[in-house]
Protein backbone atom coordinates (compact mmCIF):
# COMPACT_ATOMS: atom_id res chain seq x y z
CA UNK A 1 3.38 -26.38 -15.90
CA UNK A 2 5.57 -27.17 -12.85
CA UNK A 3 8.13 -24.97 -13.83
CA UNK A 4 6.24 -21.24 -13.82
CA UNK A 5 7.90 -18.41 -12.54
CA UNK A 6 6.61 -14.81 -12.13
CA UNK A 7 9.12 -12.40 -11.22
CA UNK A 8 9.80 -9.02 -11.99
CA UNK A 9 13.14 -6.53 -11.39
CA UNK A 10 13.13 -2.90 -12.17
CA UNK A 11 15.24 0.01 -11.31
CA UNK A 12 14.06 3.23 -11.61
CA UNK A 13 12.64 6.26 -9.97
CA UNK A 14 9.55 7.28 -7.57
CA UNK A 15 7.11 9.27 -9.43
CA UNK A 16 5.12 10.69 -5.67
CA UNK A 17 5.51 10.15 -2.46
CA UNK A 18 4.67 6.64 -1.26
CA UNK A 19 0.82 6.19 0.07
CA UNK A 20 0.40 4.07 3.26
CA UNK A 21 -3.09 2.87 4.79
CA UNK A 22 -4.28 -0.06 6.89
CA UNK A 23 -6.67 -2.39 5.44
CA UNK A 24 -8.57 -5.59 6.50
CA UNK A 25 -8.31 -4.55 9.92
CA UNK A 26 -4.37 -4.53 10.36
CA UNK A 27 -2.79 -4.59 7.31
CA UNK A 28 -0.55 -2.35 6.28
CA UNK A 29 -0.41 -1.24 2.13
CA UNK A 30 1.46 1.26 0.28
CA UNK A 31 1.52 2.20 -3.46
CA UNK A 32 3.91 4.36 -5.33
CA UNK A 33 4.14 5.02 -9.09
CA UNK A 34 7.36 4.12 -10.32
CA UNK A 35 8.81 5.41 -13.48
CA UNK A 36 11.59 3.24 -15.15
CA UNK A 37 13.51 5.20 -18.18
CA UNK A 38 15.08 3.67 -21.26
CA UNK A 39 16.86 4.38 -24.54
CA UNK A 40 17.44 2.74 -27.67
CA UNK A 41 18.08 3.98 -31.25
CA UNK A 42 14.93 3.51 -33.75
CA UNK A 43 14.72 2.11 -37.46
CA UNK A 44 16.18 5.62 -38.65
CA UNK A 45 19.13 5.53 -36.07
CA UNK A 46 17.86 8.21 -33.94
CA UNK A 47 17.87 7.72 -29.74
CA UNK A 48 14.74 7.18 -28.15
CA UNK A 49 14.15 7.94 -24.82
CA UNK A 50 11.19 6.73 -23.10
CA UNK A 51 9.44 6.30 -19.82
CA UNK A 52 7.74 3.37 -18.69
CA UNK A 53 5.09 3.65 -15.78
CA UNK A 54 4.64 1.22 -12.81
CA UNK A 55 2.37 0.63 -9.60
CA UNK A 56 3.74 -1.09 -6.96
CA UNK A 57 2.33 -2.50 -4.42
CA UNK A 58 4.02 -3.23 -0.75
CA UNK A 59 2.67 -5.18 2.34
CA UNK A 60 3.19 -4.98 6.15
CA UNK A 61 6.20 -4.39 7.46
CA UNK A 62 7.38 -3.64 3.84
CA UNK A 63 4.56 -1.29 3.25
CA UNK A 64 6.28 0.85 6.30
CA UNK A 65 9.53 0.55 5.37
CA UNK A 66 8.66 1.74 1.97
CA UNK A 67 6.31 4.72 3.18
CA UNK A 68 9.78 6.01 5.09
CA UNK A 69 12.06 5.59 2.54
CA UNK A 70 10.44 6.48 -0.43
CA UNK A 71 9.43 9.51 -1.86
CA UNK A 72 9.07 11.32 -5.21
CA UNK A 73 12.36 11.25 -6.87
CA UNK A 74 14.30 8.12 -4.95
CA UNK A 75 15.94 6.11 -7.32
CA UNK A 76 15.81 2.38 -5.91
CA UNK A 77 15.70 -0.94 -7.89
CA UNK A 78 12.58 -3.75 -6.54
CA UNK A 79 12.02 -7.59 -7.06
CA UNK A 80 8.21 -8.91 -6.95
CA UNK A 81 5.80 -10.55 -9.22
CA UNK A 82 3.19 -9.53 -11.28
CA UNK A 83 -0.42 -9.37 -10.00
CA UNK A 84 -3.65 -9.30 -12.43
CA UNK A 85 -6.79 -7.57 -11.41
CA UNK A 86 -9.65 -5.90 -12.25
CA UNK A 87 -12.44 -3.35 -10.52
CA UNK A 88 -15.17 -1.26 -12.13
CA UNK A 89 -15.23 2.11 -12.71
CA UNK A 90 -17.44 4.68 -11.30
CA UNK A 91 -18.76 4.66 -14.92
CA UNK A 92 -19.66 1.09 -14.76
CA UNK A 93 -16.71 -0.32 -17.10
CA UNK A 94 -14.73 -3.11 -16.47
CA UNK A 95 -11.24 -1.74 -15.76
CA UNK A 96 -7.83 -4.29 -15.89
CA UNK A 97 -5.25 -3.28 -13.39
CA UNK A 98 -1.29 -4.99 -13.39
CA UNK A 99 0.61 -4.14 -10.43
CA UNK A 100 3.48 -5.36 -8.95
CA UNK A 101 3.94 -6.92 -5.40
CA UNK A 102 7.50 -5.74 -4.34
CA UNK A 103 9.36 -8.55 -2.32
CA UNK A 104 12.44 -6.44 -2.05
CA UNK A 105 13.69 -3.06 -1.86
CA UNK A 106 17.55 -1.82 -2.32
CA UNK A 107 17.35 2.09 -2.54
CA UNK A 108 19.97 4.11 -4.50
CA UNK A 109 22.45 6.98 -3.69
C-alpha cells in the first residue's frame, strides 16, 4: 500500500481553553477539545443538528502557538492526521484513544 494517506481537516470551535505542558524533558504539548457542528435533514425531513467532539493534539513550537491563540470559543479550521492509542484506566480497562496531530492552524474572525 504505497499510496496511504492519513489526513484530516476540520473547522470548528474550541470547547476550553488550550492545555500546555512540557514533556520528555523539552517538549512542548497542548490539547484542546474541539467541537465541530453539523446539520442535515433525517429520513422524516426534519434538520438535525449535531455536535461532533475532537482532541487535538499540538507539538513544540505549535503547541505554543496554539496555547496563545486558542481558547474556549475560537472558531479556527486544522489539518493533521489521525493518531491511534491506547492507555489503561485507573480501573484496570483497556481504554482506545483517537486524537488528532494538528499540522496547521488558520484561526477565524
Amino acid at each position: 500500500m504505497e499510496n496511504s494517506m492519513n489526513k484530516v481537516m476540520l473547522s470548528g470551535f474550541a470547547g476550553a481553553d488550550t492545555e500546555l505542558k512540557t514533556v520528555a524533558g523539552n517538549k512542548k504539548l497542548a490539547k484542546v477539545n474541539f467541537a465541530v457542528n453539523e446539520s442535515f435533514r433525517n429520513g422524516g425531513g426534519q434538520e438535525v443538528k449535531k455536535t461532533s467532539w475532537f482532541t487535538l493534539t499540538f507539538w513544540n513550537e505549535m503547541a505554543e502557538l496554539a496555547s496563545e491563540k486558542i481558547k474556549k470559543g475560537t472558531n479556527f479550521s486544522i489539518e493533521g492526521r489521525l493518531n491511534n492509542g491506547t492507555y489503561e484506566a485507573k480501573d484496570g480497562t483497556k481504554r482506545y484513544v483517537t486524537n488528532i496531530i494538528v499540522n496547521e492552524i488558520e484561526l477565524k474572525n
